[in-house]
C-alpha atoms as a PDB file:
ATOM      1  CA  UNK A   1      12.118   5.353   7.145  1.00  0.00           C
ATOM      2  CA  UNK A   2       9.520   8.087   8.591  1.00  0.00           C
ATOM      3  CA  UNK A   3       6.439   6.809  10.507  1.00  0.00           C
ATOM      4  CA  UNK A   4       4.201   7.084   8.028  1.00  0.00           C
ATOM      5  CA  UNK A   5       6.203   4.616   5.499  1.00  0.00           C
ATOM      6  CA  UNK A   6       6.742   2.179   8.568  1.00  0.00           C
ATOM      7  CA  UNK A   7       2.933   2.533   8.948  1.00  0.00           C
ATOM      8  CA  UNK A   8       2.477   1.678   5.493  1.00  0.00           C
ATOM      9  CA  UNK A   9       4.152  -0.886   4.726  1.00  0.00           C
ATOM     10  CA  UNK A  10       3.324  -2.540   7.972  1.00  0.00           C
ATOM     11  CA  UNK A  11      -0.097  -2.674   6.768  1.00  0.00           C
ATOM     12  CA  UNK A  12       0.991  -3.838   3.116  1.00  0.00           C
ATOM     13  CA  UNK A  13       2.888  -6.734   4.526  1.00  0.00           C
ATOM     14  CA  UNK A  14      -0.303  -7.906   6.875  1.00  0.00           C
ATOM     15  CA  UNK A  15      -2.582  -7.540   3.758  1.00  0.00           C
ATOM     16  CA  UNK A  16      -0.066  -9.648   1.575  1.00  0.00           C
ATOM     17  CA  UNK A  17       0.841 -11.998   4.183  1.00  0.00           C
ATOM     18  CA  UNK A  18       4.099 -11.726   3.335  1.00  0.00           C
ATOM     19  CA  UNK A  19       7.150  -9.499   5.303  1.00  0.00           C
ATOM     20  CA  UNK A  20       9.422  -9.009   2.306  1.00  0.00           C
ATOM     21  CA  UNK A  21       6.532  -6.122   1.481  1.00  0.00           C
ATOM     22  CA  UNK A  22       8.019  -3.836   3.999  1.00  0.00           C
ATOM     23  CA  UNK A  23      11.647  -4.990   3.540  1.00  0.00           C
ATOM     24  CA  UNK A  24      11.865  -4.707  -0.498  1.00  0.00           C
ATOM     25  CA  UNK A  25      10.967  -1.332  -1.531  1.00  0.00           C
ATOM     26  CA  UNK A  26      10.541  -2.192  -6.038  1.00  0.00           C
ATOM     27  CA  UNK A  27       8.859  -5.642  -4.965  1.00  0.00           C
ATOM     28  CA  UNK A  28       6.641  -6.427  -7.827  1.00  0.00           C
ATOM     29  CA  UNK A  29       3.535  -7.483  -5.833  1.00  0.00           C
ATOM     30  CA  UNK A  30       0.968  -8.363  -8.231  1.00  0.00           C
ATOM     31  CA  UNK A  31       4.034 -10.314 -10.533  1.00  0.00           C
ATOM     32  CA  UNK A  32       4.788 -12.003  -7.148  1.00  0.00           C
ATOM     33  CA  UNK A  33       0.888 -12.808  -6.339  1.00  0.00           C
ATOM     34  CA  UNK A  34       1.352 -11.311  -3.217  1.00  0.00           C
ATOM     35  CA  UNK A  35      -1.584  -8.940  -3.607  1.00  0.00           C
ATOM     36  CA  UNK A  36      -4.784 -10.161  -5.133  1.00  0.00           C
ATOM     37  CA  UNK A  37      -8.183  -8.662  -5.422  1.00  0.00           C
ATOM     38  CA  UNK A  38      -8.461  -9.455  -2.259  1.00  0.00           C
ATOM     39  CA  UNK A  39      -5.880  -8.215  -0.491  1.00  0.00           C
ATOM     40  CA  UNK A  40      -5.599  -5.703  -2.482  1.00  0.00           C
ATOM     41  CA  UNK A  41      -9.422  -4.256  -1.157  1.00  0.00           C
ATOM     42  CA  UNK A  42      -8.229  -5.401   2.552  1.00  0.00           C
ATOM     43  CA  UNK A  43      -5.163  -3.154   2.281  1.00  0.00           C
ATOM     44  CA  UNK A  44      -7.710  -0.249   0.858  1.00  0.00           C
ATOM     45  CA  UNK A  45      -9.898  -0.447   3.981  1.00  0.00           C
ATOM     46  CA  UNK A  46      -7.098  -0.825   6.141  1.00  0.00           C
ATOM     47  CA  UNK A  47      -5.366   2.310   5.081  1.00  0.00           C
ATOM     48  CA  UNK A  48      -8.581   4.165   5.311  1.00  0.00           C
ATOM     49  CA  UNK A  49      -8.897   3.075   8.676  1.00  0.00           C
ATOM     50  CA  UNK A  50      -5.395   4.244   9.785  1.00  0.00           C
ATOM     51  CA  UNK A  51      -5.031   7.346   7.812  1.00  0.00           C
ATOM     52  CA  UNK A  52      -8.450   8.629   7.724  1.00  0.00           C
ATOM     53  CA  UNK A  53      -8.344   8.406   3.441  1.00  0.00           C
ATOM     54  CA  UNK A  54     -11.136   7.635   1.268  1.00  0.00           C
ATOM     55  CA  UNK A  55      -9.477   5.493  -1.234  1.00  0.00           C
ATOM     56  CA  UNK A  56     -12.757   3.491  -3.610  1.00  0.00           C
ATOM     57  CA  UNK A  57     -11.383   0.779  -5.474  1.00  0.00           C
ATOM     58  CA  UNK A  58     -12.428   1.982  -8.685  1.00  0.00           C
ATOM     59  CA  UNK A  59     -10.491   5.004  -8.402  1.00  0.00           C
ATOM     60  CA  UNK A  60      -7.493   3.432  -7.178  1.00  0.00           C
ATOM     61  CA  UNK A  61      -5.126   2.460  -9.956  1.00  0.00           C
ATOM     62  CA  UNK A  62      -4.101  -1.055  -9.490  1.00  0.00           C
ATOM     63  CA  UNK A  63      -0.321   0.360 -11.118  1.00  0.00           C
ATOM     64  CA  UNK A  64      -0.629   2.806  -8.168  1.00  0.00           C
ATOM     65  CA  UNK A  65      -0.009  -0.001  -5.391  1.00  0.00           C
ATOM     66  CA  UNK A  66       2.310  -2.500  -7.785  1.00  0.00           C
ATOM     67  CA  UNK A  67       5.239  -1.845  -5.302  1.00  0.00           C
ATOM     68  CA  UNK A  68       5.487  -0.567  -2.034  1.00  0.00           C
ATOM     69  CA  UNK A  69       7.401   2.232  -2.973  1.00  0.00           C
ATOM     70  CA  UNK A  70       4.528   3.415  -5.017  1.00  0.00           C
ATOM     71  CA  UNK A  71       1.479   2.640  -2.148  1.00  0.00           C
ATOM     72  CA  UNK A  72       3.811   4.742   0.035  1.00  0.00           C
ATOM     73  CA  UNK A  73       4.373   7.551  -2.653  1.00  0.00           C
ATOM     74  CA  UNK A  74       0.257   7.423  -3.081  1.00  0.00           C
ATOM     75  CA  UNK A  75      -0.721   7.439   0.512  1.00  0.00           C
ATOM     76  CA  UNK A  76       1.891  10.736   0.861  1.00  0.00           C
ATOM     77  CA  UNK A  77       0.168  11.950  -2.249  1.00  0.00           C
ATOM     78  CA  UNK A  78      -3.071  11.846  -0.742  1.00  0.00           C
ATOM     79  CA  UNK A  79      -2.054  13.233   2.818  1.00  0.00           C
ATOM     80  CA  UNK A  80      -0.392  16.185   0.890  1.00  0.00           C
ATOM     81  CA  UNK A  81       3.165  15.092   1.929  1.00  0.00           C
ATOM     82  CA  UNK A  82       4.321  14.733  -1.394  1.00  0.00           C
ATOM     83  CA  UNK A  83       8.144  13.792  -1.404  1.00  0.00           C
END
């Protein structure tokens, strides 16, 4: 696990509430209702904050962030570090 997924998924888990977000990578976190509305805008703002992203909610797909996997695979998307 590189920083930036450690970063990631630290912030996931605070948003969620919930540690098994940065333990379980396929966690299904709106089946779960460990993200809601919410959370879900909380984790938005907090990612902007640490990665310097502009991420609007209505641009965001909701099946973008359903695991933490994928919010990982989005931020890198966005930072150009596709992997």
């Amino acid at each position: 696990m590189d920083e930036l997924e450690r970063r990631v998924l630290e912030l996931l888990a605070s948003a969620c509430g919930d540690p098994r977000a940065a333990r379980e990578p396929d966690l299904d976190l709106y089946g779960e209702a460990l993200l809601d509305s919410f959370a879900w805008v909380q984790l938005l703002e907090a990612l902007e904050d640490a990665f310097g992203l502009e991420l609007w909610p209505t641009r965001v797909k909701p099946e973008n962030t359903a695991t933490p996997a994928r919010l990982v695979a989005l931020v890198r998307g966005m930072l150009g570090e596709g992997r």
